[in-house]
Protein backbone atom coordinates (compact mmCIF):
# COMPACT_ATOMS: atom_id res chain seq x y z
CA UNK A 1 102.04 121.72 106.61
CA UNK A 2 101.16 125.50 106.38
CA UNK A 3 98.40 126.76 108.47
CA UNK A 4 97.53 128.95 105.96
CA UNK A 5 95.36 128.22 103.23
CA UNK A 6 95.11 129.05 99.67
CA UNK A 7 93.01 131.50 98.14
CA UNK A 8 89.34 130.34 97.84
CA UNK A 9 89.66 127.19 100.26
CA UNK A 10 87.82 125.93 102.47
CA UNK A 11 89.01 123.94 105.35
CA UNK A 12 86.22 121.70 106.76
CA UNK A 13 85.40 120.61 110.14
CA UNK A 14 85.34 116.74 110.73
CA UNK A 15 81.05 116.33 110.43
CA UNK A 16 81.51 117.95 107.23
CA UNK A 17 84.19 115.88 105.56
CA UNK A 18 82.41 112.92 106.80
CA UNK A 19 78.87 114.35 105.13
CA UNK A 20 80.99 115.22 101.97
CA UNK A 21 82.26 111.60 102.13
CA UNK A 22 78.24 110.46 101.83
CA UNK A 23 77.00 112.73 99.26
CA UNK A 24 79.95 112.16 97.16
CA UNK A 25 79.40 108.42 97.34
CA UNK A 26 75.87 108.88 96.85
CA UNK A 27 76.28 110.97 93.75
CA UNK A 28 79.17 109.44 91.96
CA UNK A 29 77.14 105.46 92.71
CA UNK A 30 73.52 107.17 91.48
CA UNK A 31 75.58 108.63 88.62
CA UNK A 32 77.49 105.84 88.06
CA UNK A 33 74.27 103.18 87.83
CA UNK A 34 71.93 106.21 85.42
CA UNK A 35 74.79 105.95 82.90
CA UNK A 36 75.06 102.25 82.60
CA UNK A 37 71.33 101.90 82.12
CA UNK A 38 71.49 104.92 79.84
CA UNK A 39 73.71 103.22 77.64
CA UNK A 40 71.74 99.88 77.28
CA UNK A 41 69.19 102.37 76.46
CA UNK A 42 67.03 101.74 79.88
CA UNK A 43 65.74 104.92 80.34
CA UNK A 44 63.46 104.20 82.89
CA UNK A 45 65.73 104.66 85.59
CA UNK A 46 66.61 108.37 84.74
CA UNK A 47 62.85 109.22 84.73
CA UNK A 48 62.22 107.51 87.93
CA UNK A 49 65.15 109.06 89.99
CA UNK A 50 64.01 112.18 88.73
CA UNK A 51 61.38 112.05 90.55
CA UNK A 52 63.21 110.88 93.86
CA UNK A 53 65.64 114.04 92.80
CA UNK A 54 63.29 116.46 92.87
CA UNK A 55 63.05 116.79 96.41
CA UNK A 56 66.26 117.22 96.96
CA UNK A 57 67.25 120.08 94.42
CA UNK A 58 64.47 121.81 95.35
CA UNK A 59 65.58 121.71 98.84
CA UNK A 60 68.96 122.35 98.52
CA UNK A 61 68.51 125.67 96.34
CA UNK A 62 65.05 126.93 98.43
CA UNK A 63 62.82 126.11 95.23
CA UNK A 64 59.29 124.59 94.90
CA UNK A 65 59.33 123.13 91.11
CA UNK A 66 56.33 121.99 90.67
CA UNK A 67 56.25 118.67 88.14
CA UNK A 68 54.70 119.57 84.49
CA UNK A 69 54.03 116.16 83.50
CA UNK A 70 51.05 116.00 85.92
CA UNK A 71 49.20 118.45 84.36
CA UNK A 72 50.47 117.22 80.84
CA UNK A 73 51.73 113.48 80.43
CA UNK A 74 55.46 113.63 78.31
CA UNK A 75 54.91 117.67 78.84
CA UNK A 76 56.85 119.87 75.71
CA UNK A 77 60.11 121.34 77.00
CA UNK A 78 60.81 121.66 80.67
CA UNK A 79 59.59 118.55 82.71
CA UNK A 80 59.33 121.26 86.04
CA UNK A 81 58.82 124.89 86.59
CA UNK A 82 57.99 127.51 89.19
CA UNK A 83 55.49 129.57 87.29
CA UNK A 84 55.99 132.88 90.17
CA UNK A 85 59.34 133.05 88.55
CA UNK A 86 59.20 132.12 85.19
CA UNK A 87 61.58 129.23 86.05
CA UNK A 88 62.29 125.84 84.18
CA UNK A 89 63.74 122.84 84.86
CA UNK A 90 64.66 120.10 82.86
CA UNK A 91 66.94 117.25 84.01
CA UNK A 92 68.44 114.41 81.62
CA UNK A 93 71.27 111.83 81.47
CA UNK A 94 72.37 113.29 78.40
CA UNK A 95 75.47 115.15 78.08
CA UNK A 96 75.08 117.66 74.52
CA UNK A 97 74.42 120.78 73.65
CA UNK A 98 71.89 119.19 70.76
CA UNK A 99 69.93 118.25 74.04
CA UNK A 100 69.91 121.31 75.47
CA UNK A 101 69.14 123.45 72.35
CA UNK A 102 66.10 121.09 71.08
CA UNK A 103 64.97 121.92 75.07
CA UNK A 104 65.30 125.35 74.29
CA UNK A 105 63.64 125.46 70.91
CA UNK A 106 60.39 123.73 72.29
CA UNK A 107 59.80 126.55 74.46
CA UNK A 108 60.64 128.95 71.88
CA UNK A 109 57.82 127.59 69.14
CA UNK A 110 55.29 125.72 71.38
CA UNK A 111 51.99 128.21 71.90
CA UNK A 112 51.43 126.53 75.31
CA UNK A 113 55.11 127.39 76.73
CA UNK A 114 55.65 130.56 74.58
CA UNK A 115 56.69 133.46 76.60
CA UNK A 116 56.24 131.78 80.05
CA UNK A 117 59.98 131.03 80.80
CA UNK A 118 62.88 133.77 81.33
CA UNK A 119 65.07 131.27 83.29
CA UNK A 120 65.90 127.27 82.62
CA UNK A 121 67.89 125.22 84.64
CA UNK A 122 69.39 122.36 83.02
CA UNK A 123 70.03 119.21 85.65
CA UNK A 124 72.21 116.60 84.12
CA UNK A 125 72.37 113.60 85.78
CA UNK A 126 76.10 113.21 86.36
CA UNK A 127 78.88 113.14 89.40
CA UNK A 128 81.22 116.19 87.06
CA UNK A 129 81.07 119.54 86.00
CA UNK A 130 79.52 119.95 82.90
CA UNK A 131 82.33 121.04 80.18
CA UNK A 132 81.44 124.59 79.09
CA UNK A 133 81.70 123.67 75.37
CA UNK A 134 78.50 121.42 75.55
CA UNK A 135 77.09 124.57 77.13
CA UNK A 136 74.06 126.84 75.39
CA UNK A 137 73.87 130.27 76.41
CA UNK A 138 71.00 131.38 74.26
CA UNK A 139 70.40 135.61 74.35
CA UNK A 140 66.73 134.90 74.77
CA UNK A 141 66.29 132.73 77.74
CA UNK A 142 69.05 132.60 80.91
CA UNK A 143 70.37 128.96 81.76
CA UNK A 144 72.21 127.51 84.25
CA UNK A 145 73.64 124.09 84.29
CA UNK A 146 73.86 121.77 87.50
CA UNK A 147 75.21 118.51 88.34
CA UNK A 148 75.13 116.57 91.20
CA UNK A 149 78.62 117.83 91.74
CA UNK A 150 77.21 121.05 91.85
CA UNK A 151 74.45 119.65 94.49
CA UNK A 152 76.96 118.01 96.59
CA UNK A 153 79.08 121.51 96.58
CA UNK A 154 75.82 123.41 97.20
CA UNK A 155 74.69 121.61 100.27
CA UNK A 156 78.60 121.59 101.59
CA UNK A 157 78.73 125.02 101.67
CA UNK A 158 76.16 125.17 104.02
CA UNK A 159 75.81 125.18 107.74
CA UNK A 160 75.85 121.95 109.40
CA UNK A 161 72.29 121.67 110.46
CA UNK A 162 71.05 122.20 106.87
CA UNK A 163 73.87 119.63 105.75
CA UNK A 164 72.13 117.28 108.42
CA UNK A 165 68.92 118.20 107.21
CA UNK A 166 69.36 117.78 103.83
CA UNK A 167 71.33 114.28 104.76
CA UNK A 168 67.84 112.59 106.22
CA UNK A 169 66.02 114.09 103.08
CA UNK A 170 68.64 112.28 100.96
CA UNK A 171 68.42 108.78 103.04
CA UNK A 172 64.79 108.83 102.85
CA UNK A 173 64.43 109.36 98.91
CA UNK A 174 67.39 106.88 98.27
CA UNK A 175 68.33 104.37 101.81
CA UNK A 176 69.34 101.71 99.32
CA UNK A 177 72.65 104.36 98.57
CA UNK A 178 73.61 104.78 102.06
CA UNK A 179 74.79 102.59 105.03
CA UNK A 180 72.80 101.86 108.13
CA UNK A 181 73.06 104.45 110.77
CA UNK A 182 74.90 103.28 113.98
CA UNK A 183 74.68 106.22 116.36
CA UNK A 184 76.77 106.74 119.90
CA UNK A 185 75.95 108.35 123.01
CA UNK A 186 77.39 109.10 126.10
CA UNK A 187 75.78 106.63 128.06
CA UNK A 188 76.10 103.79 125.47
CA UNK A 189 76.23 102.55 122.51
CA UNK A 190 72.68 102.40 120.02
CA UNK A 191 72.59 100.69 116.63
CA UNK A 192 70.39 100.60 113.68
CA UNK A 193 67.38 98.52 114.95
CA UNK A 194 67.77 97.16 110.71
CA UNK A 195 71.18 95.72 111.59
CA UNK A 196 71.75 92.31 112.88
CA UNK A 197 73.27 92.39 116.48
CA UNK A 198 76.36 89.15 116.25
CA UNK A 199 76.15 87.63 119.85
CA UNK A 200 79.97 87.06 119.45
CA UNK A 201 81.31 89.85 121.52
CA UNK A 202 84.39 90.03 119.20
CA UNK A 203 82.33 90.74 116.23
CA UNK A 204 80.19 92.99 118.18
CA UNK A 205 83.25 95.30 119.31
CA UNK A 206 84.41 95.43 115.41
CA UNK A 207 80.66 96.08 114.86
CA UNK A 208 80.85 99.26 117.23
CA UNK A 209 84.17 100.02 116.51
CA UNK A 210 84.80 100.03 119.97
CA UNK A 211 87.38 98.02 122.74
CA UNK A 212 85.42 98.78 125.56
CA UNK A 213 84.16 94.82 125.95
CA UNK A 214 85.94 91.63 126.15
CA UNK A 215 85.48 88.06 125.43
CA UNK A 216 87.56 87.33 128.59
CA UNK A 217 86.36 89.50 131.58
CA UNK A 218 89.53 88.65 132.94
CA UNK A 219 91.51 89.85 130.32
CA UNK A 220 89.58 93.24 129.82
CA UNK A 221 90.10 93.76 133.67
CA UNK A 222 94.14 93.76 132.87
CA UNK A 223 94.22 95.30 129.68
CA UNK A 224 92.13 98.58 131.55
CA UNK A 225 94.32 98.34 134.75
């Protein structure tokens, strides 16, 4: 294999292929569950990981949104905004420019919104890129459209500290959608106080993922000399 790479790749280190492995998990099983219970018309779910969301994006790109439908219950338009910079964010489960357009038009005619937004970002709650021909690139407002691909690139591209970061931020909005930490140390070994400790010393090495103890003391003390 070529030590060189191609034009525009990346080639990460081993922390960051294993926190791409999470968040890609993460988003394609979040995705993956919002469009089943979108399509049995259970839109519940989509509102309330919106709100477990939130956190996240705003982290990842360095925003403060600040969420509309406290001030206004079912708020017109853009369910978050940053008023400083006349920024809007809406986020749905629904892929179609129809969507994005009606969005659009409510901020165009309604006299509380009128004139407050030169920038909406369009979330869609889905694990791919969002095809360019569902796209709406109006001349009067400028939109962007994210995904949680685009969140998972976002937060890659970043240094490992702010992948980290971002990481504990994730586990705490959604530990249901990632395993229980086991971490290792040079002295020992120290596992996730939530996991259940087998007293089987067989199952505990597989637990570990480790060789280092034996069922047979005898047998460990010939298999290490």
């Amino acid at each position: 294999m070529s030590d060189k790479l191609a034009a525009g790749e990346i080639r990460l280190k081993p922390e960051q292929m294993k926190n791409r492995d999470k968040l890609v998990s993460f988003a394609v099983t979040l995705a993956s569950q919002i469009k089943m219970y979108t399509r049995s018309n259970h839109n519940d779910i989509s509102i309330a990981q919106e709100n477990s969301l939130l956190p996240l994006i705003n982290y990842a790109w360095g925003k403060q949104f600040e969420n509309m439908n406290k001030v206004l219950k079912n708020h017109p338009g853009c369910d978050y905004w940053k008023p400083v910079e006349r920024l809007g964010l809406q986020m749905t489960a629904i892929v179609a420019k129809k969507k994005y357009q009606d969005t659009l038009e409510k901020l165009r005619n309604n006299n509380r919104l009128k004139g407050k937004f030169d920038e909406v970002w369009f979330f869609v709650l889905t694990a791919e890129r969002l095809p360019d021909n569902v796209r709406e690139y109006p001349d009067d407002f400028c939109c962007k459209y994210l995904t949680l691909y685009d969140l998972v690139e976002i937060v890659i591209a970043q240094p490992l500290a702010f992948q980290r970061d971002f990481l504990l931020l994730a586990e705490q909005e959604y530990s249901d959608y990632f395993p229980p930490r086991v971490v290792t140390s040079k002295q020992g070994y120290r596992v996730s106080e939530n996991m259940p400790i087998p007293f089987d010393l067989g199952l505990f090495n597989a637990l570990i993922e480790t060789n280092e103890w034996f069922d047979d003391v005898a047998k460990g003390e010939r298999d290490v000399h």
